[in-house]
PDB file of N, CA and C in Angstrom:
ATOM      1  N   UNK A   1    -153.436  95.080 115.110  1.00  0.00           N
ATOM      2  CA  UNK A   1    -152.414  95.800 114.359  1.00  0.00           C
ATOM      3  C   UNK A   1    -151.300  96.263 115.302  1.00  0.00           C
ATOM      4  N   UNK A   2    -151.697  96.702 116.692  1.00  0.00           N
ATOM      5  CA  UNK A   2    -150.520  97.195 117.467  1.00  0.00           C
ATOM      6  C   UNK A   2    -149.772  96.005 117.969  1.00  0.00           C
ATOM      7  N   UNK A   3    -149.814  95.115 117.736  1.00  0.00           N
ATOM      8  CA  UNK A   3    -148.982  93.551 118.531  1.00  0.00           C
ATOM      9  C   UNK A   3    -147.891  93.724 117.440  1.00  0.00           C
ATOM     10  N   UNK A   4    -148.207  93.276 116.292  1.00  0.00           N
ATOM     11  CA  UNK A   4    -147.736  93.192 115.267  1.00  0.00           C
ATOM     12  C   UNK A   4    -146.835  94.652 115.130  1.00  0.00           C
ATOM     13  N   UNK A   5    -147.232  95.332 114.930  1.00  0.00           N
ATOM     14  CA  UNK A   5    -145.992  97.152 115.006  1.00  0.00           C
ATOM     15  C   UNK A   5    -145.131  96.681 116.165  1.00  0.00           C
ATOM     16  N   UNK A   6    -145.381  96.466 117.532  1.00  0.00           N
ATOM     17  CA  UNK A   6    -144.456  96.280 118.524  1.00  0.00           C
ATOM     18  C   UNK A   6    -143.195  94.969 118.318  1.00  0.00           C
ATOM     19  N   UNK A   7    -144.027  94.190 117.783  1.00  0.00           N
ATOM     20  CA  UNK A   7    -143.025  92.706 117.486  1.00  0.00           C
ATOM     21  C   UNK A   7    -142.003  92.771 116.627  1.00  0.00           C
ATOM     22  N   UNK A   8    -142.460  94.033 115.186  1.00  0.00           N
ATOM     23  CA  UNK A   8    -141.533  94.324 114.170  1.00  0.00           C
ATOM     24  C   UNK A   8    -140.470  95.381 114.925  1.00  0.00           C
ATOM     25  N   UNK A   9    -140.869  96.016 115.879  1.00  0.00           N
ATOM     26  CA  UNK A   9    -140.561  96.867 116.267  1.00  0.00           C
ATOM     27  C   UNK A   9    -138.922  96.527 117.082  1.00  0.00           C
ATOM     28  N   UNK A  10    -139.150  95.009 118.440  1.00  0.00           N
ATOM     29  CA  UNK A  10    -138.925  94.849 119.029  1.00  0.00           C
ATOM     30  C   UNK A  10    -137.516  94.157 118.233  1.00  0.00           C
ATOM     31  N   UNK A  11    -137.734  93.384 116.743  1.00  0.00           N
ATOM     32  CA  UNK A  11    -137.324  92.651 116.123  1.00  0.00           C
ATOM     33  C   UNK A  11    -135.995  93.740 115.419  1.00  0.00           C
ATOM     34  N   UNK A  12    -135.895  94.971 115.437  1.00  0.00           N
ATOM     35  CA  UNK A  12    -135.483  95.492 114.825  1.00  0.00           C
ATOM     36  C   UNK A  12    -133.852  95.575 115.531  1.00  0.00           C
ATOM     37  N   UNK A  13    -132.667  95.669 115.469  1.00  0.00           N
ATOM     38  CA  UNK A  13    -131.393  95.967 116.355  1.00  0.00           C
ATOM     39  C   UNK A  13    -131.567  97.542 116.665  1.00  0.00           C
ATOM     40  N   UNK A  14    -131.413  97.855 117.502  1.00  0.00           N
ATOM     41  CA  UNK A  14    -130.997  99.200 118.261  1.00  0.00           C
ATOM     42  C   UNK A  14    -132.515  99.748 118.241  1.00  0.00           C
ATOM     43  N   UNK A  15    -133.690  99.016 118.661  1.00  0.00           N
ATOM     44  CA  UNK A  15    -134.653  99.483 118.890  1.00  0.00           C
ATOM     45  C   UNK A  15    -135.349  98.914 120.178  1.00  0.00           C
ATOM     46  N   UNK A  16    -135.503  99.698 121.053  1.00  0.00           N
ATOM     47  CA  UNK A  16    -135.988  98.923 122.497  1.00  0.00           C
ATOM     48  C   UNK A  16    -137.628  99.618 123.006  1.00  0.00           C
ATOM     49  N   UNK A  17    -138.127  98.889 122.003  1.00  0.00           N
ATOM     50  CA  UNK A  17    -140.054  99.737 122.104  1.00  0.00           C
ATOM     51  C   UNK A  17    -140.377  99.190 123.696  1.00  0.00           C
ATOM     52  N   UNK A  18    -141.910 100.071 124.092  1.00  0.00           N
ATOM     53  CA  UNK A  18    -142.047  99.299 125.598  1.00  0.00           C
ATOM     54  C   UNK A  18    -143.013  98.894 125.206  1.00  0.00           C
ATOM     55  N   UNK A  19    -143.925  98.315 125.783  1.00  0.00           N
ATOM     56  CA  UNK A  19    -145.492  97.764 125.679  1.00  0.00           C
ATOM     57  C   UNK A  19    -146.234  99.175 126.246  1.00  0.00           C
ATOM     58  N   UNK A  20    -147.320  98.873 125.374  1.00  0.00           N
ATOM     59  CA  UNK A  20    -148.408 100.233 125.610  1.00  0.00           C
ATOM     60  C   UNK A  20    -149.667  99.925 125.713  1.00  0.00           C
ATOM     61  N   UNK A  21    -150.873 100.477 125.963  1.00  0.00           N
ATOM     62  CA  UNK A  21    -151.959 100.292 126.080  1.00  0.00           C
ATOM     63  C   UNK A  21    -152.883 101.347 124.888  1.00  0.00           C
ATOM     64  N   UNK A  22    -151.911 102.165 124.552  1.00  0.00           N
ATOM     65  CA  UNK A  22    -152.463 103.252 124.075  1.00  0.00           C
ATOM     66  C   UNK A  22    -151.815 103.095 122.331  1.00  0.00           C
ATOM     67  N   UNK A  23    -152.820 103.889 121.425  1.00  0.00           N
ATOM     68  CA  UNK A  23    -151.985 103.914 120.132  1.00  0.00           C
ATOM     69  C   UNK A  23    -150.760 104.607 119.606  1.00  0.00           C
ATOM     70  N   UNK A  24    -150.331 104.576 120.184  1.00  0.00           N
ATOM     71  CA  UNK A  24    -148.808 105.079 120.473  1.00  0.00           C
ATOM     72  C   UNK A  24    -147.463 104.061 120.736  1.00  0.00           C
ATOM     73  N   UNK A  25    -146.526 103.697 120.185  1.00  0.00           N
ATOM     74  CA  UNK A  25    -145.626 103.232 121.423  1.00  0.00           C
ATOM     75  C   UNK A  25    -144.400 103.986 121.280  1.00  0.00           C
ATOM     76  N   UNK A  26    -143.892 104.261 122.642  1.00  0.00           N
ATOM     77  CA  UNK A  26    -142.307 104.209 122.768  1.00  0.00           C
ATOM     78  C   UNK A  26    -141.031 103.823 122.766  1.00  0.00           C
ATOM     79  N   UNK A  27    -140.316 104.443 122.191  1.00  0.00           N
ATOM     80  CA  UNK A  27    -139.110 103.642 121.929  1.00  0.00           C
ATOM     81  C   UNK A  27    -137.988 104.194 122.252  1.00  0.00           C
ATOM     82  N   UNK A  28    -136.814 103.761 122.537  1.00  0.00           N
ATOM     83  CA  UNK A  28    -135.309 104.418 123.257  1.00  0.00           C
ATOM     84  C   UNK A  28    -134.580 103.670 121.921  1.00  0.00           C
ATOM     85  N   UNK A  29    -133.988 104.383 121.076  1.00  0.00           N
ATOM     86  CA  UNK A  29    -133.488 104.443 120.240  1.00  0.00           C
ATOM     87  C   UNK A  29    -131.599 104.200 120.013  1.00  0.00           C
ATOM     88  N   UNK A  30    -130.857 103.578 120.502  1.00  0.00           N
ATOM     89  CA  UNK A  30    -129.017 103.376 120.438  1.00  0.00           C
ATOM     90  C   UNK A  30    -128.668 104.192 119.599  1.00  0.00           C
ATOM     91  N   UNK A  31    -129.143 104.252 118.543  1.00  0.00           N
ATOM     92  CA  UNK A  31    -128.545 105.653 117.637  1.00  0.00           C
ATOM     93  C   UNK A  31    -128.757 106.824 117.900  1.00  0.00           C
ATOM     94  N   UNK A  32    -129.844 107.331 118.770  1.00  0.00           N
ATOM     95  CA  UNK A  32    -130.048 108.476 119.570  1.00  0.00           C
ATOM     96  C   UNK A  32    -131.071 108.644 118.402  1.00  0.00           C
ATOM     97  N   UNK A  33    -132.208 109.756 119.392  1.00  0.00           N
ATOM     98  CA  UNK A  33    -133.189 110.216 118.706  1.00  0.00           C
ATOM     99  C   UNK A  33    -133.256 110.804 117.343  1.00  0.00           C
ATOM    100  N   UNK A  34    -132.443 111.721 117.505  1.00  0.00           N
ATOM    101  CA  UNK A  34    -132.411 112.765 116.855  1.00  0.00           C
ATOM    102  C   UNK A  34    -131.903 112.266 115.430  1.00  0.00           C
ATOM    103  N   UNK A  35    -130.940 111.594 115.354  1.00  0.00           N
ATOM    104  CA  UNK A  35    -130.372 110.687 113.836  1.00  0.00           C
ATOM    105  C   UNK A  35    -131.751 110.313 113.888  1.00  0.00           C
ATOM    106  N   UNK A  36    -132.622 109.192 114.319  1.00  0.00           N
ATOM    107  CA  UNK A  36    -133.538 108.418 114.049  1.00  0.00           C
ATOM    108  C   UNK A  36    -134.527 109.182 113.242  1.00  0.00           C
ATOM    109  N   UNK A  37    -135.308 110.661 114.136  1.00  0.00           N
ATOM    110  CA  UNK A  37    -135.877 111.966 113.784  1.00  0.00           C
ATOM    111  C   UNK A  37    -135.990 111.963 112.615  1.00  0.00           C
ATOM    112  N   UNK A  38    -134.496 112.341 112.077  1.00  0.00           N
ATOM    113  CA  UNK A  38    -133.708 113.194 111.106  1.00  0.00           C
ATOM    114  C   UNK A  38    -134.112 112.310 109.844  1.00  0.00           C
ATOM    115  N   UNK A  39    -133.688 110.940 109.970  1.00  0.00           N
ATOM    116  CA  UNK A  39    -133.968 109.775 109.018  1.00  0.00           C
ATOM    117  C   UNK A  39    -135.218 109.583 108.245  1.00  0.00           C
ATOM    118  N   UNK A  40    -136.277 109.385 109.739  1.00  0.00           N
ATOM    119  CA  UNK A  40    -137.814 109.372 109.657  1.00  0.00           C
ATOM    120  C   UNK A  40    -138.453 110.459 108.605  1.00  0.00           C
ATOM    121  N   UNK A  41    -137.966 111.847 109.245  1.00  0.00           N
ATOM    122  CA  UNK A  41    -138.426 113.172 108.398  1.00  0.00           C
ATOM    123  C   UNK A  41    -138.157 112.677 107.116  1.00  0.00           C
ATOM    124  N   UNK A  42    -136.766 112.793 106.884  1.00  0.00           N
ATOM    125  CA  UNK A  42    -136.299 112.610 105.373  1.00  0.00           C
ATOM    126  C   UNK A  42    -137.152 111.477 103.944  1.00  0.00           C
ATOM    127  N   UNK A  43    -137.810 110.353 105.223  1.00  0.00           N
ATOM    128  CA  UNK A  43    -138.703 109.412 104.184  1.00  0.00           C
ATOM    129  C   UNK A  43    -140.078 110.124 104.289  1.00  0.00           C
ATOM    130  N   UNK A  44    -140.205 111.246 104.888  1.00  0.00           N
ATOM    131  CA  UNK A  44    -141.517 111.639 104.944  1.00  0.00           C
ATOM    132  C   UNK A  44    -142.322 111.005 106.230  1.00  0.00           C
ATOM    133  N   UNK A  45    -141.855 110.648 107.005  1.00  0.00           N
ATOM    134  CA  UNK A  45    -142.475 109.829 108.471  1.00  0.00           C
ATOM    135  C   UNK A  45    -142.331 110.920 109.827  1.00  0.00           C
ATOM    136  N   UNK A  46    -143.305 111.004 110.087  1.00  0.00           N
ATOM    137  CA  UNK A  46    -143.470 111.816 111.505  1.00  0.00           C
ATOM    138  C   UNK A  46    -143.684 111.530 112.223  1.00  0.00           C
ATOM    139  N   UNK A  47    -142.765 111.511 113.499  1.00  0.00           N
ATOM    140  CA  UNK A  47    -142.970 111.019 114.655  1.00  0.00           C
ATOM    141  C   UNK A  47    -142.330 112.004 115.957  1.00  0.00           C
ATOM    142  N   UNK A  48    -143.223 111.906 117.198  1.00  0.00           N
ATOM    143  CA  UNK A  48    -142.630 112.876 118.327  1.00  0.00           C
ATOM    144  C   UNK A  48    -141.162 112.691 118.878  1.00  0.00           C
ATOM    145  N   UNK A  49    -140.667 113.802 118.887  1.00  0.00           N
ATOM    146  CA  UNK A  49    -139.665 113.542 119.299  1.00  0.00           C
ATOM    147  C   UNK A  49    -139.567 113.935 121.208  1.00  0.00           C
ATOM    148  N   UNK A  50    -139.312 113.071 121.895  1.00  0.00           N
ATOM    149  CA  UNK A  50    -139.725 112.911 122.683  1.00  0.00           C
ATOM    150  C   UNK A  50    -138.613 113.082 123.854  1.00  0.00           C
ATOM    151  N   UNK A  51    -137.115 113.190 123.614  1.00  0.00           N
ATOM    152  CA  UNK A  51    -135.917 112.778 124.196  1.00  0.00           C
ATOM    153  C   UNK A  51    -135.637 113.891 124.985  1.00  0.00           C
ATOM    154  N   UNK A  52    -136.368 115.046 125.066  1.00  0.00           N
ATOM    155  CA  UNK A  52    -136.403 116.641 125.589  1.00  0.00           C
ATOM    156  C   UNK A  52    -136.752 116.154 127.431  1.00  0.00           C
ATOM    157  N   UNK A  53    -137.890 114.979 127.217  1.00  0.00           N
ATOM    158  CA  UNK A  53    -138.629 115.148 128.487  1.00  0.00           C
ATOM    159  C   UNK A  53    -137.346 114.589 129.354  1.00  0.00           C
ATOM    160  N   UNK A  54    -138.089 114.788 131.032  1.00  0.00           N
ATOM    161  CA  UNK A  54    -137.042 114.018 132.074  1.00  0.00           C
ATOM    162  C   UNK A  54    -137.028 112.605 131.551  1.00  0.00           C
ATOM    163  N   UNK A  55    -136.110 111.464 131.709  1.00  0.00           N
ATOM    164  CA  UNK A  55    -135.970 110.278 131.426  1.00  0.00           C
ATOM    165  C   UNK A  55    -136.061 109.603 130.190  1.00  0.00           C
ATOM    166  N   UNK A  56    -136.225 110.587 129.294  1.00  0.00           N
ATOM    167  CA  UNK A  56    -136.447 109.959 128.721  1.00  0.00           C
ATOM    168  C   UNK A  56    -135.652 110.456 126.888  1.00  0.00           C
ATOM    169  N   UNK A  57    -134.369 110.685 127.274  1.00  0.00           N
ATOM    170  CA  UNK A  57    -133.343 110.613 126.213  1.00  0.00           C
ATOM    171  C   UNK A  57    -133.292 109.580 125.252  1.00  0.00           C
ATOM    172  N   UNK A  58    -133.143 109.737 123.939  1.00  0.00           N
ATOM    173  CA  UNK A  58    -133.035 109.074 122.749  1.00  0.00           C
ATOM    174  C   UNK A  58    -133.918 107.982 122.776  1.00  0.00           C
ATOM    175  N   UNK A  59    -135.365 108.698 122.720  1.00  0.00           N
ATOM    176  CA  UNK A  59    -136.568 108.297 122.693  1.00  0.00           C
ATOM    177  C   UNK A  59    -137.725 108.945 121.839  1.00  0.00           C
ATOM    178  N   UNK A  60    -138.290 107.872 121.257  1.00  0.00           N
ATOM    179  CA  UNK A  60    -139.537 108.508 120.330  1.00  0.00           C
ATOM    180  C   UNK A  60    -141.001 108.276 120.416  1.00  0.00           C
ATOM    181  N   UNK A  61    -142.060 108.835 120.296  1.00  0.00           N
ATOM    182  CA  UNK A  61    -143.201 108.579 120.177  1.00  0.00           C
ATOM    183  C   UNK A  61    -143.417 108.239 118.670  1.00  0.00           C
ATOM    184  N   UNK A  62    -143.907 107.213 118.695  1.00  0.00           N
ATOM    185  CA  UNK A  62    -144.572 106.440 118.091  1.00  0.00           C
ATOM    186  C   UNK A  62    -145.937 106.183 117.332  1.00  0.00           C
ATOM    187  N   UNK A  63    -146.978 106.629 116.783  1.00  0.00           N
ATOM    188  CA  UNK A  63    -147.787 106.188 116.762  1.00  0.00           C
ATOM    189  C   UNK A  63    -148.149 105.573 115.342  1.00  0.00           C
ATOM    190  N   UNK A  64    -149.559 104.405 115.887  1.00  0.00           N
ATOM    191  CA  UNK A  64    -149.457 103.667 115.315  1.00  0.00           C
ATOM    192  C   UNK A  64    -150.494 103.989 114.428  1.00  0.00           C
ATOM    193  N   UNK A  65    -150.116 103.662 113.011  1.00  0.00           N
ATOM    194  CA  UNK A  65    -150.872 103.933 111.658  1.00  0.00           C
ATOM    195  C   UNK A  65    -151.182 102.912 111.068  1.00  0.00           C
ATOM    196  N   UNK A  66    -151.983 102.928 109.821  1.00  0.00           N
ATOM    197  CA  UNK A  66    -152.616 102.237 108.982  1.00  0.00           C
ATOM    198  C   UNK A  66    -151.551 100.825 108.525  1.00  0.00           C
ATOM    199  N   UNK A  67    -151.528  99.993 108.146  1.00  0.00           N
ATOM    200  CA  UNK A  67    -150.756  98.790 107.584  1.00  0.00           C
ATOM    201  C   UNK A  67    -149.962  99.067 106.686  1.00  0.00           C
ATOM    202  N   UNK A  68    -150.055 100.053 105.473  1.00  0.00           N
ATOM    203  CA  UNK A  68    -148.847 100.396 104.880  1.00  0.00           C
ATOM    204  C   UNK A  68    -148.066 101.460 105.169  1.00  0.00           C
ATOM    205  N   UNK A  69    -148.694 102.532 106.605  1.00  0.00           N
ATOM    206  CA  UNK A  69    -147.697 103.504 107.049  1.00  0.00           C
ATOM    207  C   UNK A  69    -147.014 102.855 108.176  1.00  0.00           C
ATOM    208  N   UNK A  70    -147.245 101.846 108.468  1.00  0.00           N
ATOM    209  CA  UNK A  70    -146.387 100.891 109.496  1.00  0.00           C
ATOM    210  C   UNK A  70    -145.198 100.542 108.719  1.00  0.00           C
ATOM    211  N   UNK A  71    -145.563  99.808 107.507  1.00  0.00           N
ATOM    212  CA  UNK A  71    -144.692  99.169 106.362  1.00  0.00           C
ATOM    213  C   UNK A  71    -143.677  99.823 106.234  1.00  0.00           C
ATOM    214  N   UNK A  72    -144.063 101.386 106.049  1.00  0.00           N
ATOM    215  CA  UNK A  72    -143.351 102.356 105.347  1.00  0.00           C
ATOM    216  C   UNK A  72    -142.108 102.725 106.590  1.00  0.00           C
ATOM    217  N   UNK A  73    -142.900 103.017 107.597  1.00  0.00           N
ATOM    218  CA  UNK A  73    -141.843 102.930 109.106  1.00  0.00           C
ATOM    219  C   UNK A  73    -140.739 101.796 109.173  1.00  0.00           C
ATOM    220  N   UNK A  74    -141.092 100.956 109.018  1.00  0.00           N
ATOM    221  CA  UNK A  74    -140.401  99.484 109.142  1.00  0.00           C
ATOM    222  C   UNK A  74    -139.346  99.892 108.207  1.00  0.00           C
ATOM    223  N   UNK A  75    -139.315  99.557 107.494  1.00  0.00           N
ATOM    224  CA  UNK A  75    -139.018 100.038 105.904  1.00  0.00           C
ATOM    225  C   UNK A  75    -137.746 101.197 106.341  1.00  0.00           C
ATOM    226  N   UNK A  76    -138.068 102.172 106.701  1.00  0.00           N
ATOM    227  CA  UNK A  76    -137.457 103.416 106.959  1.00  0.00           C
ATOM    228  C   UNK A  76    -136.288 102.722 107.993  1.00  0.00           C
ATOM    229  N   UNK A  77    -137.106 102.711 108.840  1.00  0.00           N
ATOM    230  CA  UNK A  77    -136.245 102.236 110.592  1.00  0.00           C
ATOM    231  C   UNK A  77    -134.813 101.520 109.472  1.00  0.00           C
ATOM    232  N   UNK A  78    -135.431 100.304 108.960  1.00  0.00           N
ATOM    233  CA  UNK A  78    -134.404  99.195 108.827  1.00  0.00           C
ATOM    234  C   UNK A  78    -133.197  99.953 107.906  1.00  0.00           C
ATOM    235  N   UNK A  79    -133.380 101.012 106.969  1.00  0.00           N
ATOM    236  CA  UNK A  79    -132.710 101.528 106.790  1.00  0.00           C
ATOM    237  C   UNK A  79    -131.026 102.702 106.884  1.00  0.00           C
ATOM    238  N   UNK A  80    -131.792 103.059 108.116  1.00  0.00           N
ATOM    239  CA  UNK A  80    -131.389 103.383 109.340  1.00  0.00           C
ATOM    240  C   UNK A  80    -130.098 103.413 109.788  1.00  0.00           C
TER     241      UNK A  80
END
């Protein structure tokens, strides 16, 4: 399931996910976090906002959920 979240992920414009090991992934966002945040909340999607730490500006944590809360992310993002 996490190959597949990263590939949709990777596939998306203004989304630059990294590879992870963990159920989580990260992402540096061109529209900046915080729009992205703001978007996510609004469909009901929660995700860390992450862009506070050193290096790591207009960036999100990620994690990875069930097959239709992926959908629903996807879904959201592309909206965006």
């Amino acid at each position: 399931m996490y190959a597949v979240t990263l590939a949709a992920l990777v596939a998306l414009p203004g989304v630059h996910p990294y590879p992870s090991a963990a159920n989580f992934v990260l992402a540096r966002f061109d529209a900046g976090a915080a729009h992205v945040f703001d978007g996510l909340l609004a469909h009901s999607i929660l995700v860390r906002d992450v862009s506070h730490y050193p290096g790591l500006a207009n960036h999100l944590r990620i994690s990875v959920g069930t097959p239709a809360e992926n959908d629903a992310l996807l879904t959201a993002l592309r909206g965006l």
